[in-house]
N, C-alpha and C. Protein backbone atom coordinates (compact mmCIF):
# COMPACT_ATOMS: atom_id res chain seq x y z
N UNK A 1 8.99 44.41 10.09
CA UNK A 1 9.89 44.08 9.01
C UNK A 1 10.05 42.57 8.98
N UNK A 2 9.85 42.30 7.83
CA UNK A 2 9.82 40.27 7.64
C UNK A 2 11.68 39.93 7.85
N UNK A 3 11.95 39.01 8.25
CA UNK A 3 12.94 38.64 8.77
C UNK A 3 13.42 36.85 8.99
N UNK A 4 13.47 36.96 7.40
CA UNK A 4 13.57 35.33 7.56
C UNK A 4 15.23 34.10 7.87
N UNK A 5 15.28 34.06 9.16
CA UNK A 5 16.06 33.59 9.63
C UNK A 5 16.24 31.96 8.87
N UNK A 6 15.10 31.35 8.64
CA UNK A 6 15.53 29.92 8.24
C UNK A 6 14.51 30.02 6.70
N UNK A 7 15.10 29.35 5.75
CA UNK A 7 14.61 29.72 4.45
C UNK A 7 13.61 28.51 4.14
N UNK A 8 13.73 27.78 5.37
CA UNK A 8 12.13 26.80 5.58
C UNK A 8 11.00 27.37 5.67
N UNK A 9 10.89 28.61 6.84
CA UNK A 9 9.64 29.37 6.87
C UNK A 9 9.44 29.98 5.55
N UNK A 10 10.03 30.12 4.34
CA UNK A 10 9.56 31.41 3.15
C UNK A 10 9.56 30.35 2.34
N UNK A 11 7.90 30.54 1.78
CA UNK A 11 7.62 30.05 0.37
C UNK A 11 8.09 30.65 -1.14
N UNK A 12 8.18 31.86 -0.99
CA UNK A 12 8.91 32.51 -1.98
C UNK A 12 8.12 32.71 -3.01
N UNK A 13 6.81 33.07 -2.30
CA UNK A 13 5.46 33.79 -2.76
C UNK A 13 5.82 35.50 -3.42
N UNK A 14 6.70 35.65 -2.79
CA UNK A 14 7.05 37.73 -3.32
C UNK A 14 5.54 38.20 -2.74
N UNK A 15 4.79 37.89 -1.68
CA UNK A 15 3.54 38.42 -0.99
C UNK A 15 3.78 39.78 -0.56
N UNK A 16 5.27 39.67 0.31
CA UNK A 16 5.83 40.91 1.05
C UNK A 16 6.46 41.88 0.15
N UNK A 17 7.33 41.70 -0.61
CA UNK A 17 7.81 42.76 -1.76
C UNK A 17 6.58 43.09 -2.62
N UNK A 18 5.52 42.55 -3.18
CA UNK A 18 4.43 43.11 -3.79
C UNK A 18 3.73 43.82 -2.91
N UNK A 19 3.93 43.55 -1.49
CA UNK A 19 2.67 44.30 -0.75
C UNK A 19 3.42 46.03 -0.01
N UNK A 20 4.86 45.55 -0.39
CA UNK A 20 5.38 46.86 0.67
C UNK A 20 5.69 48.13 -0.60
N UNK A 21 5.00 49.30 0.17
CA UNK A 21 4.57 50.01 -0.53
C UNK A 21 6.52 51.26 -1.37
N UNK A 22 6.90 51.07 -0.10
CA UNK A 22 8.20 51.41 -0.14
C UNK A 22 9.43 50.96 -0.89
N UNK A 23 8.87 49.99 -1.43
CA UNK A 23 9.63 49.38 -2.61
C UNK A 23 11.15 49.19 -1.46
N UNK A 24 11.08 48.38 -0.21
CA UNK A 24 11.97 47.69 0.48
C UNK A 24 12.45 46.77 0.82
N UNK A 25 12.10 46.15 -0.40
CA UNK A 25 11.93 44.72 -0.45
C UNK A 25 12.09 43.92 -1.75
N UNK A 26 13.15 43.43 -1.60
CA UNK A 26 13.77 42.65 -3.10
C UNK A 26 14.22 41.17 -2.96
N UNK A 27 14.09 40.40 -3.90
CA UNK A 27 14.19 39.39 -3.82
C UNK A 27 15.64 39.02 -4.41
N UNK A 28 16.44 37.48 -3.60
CA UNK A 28 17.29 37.10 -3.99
C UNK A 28 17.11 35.53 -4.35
N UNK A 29 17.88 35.17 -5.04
CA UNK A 29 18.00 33.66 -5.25
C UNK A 29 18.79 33.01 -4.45
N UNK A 30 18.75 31.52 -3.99
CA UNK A 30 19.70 30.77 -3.59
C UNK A 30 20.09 30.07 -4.56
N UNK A 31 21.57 29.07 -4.10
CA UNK A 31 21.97 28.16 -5.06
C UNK A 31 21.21 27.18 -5.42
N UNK A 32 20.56 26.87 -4.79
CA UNK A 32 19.70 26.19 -5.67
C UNK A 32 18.13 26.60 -6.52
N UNK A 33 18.13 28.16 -6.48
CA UNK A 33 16.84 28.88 -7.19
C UNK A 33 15.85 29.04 -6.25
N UNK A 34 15.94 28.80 -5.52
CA UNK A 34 14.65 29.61 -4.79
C UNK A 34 14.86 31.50 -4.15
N UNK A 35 13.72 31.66 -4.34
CA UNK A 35 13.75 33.25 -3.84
C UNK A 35 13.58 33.95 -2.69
N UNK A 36 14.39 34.51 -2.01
CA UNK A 36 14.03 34.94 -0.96
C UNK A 36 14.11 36.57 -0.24
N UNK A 37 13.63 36.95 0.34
CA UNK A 37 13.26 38.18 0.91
C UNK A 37 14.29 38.83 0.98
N UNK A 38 15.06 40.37 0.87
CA UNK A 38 15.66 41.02 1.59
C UNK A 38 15.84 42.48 1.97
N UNK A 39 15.75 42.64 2.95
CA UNK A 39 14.92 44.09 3.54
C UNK A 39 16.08 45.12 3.62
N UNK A 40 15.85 46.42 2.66
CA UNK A 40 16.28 47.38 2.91
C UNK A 40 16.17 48.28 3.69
N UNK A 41 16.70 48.48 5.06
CA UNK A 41 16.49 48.89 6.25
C UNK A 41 16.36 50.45 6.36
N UNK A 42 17.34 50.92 5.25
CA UNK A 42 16.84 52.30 4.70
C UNK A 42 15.45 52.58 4.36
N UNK A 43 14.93 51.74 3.70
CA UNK A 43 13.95 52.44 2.84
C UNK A 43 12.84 51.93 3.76
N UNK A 44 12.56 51.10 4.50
CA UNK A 44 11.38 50.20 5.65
C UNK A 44 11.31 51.12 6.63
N UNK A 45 9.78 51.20 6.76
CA UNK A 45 9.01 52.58 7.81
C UNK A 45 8.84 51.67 9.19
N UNK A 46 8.84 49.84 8.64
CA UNK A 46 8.19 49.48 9.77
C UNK A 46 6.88 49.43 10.65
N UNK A 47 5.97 49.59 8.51
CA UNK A 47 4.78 49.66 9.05
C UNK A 47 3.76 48.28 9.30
N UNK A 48 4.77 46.75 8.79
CA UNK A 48 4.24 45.37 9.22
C UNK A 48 3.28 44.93 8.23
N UNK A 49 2.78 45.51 7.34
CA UNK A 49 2.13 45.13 6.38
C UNK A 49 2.98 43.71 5.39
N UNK A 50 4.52 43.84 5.39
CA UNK A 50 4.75 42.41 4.92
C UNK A 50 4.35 40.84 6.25
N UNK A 51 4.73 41.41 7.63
CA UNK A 51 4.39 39.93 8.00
C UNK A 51 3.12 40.02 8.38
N UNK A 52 2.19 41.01 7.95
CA UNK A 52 0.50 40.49 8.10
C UNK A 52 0.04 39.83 6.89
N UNK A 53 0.80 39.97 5.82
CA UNK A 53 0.19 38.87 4.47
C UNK A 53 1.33 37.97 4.34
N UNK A 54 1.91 37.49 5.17
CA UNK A 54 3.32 36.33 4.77
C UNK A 54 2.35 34.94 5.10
N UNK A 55 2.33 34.52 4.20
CA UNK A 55 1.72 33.26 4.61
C UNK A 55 2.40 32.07 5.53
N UNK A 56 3.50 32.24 5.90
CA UNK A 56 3.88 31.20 6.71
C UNK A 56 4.09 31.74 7.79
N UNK A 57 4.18 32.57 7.86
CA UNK A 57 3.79 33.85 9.33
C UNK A 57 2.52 33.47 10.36
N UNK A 58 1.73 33.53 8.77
CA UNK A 58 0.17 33.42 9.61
C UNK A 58 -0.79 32.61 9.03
N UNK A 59 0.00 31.32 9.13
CA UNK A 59 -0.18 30.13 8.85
C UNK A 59 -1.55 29.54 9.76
N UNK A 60 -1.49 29.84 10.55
CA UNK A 60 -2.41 29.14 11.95
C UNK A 60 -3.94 29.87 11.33
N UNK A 61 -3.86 31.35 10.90
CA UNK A 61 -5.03 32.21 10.63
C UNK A 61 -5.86 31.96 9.28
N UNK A 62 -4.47 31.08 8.43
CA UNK A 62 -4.84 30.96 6.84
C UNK A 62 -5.67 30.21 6.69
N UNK A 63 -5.17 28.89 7.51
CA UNK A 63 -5.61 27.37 7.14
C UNK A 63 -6.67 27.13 7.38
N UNK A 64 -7.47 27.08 6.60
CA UNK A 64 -8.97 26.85 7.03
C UNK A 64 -9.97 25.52 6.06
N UNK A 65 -8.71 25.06 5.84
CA UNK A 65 -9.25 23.84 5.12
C UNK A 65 -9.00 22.70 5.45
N UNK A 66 -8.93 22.29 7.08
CA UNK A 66 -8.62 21.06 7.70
C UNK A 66 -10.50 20.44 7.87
N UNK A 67 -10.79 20.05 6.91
CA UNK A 67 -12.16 18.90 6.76
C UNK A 67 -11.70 17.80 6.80
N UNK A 68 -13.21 17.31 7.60
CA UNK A 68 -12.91 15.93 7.25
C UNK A 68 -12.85 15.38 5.84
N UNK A 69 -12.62 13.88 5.30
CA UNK A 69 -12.84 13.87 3.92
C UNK A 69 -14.12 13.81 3.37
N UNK A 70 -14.48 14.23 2.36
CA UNK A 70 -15.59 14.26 1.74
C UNK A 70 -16.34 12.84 1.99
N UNK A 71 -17.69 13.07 1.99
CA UNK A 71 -18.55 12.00 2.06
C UNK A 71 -18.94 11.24 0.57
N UNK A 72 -18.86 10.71 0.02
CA UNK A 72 -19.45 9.89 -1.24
C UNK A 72 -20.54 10.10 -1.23
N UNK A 73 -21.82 10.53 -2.19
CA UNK A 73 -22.98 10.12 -2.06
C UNK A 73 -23.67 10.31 -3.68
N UNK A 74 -24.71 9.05 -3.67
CA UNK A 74 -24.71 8.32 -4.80
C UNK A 74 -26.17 9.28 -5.53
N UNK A 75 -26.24 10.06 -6.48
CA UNK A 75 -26.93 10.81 -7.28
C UNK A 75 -28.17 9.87 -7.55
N UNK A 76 -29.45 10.17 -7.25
CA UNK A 76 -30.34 9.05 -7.44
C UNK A 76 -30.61 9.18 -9.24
C-alpha cells in the first residue's frame, strides 16, 4: 500500500490510483493544488502493484538516462 508520508516524494502522476485495480485509491488536493494519494484501507488487498509503478519509489530502477553529454559532430 503506497504511503506517502512527505508530499516531496509524490509527483502527483495518479500512476497508483490508475494502476490499482480496486478502485482504492483517490486523489486529494493540497492548498496549494497539488494532488495527492489516499488509500482506502477497506477496499486495498495489499497486492503492491501501486509502489511497483510509483515513480519516486523506484526512482533508482527508472533512471536510465544519466549520459554523458552528447558529442557534436560535424555532417560532412
Amino acid at each position: 500500500m503506497i504511503d506517502i508520508s512527505d508530499k516531496a516524494m509524490c509527483c502527483g502522476c495518479n500512476a497508483c490510483g490508475d494502476v490499482c485495480a480496486h478502485d482504492a485509491i483517490t486523489f486529494k488536493t493540497d492548498i496549494e493544488g497539488f494532488w495527492y494519494p489516499i488509500v482506502d484501507e477497506a477496499k486495498c488487498t495489499n497486492c503492491g502493484l501501486c509502489d511497483k509503478i510509483c515513480p519516486e519509489l523506484n526512482i533508482a530502477s527508472l533512471k536510465k538516462n544519466d549520459f554523458d553529454k552528447p558529442v557534436q559532430t560535424i555532417a560532412a
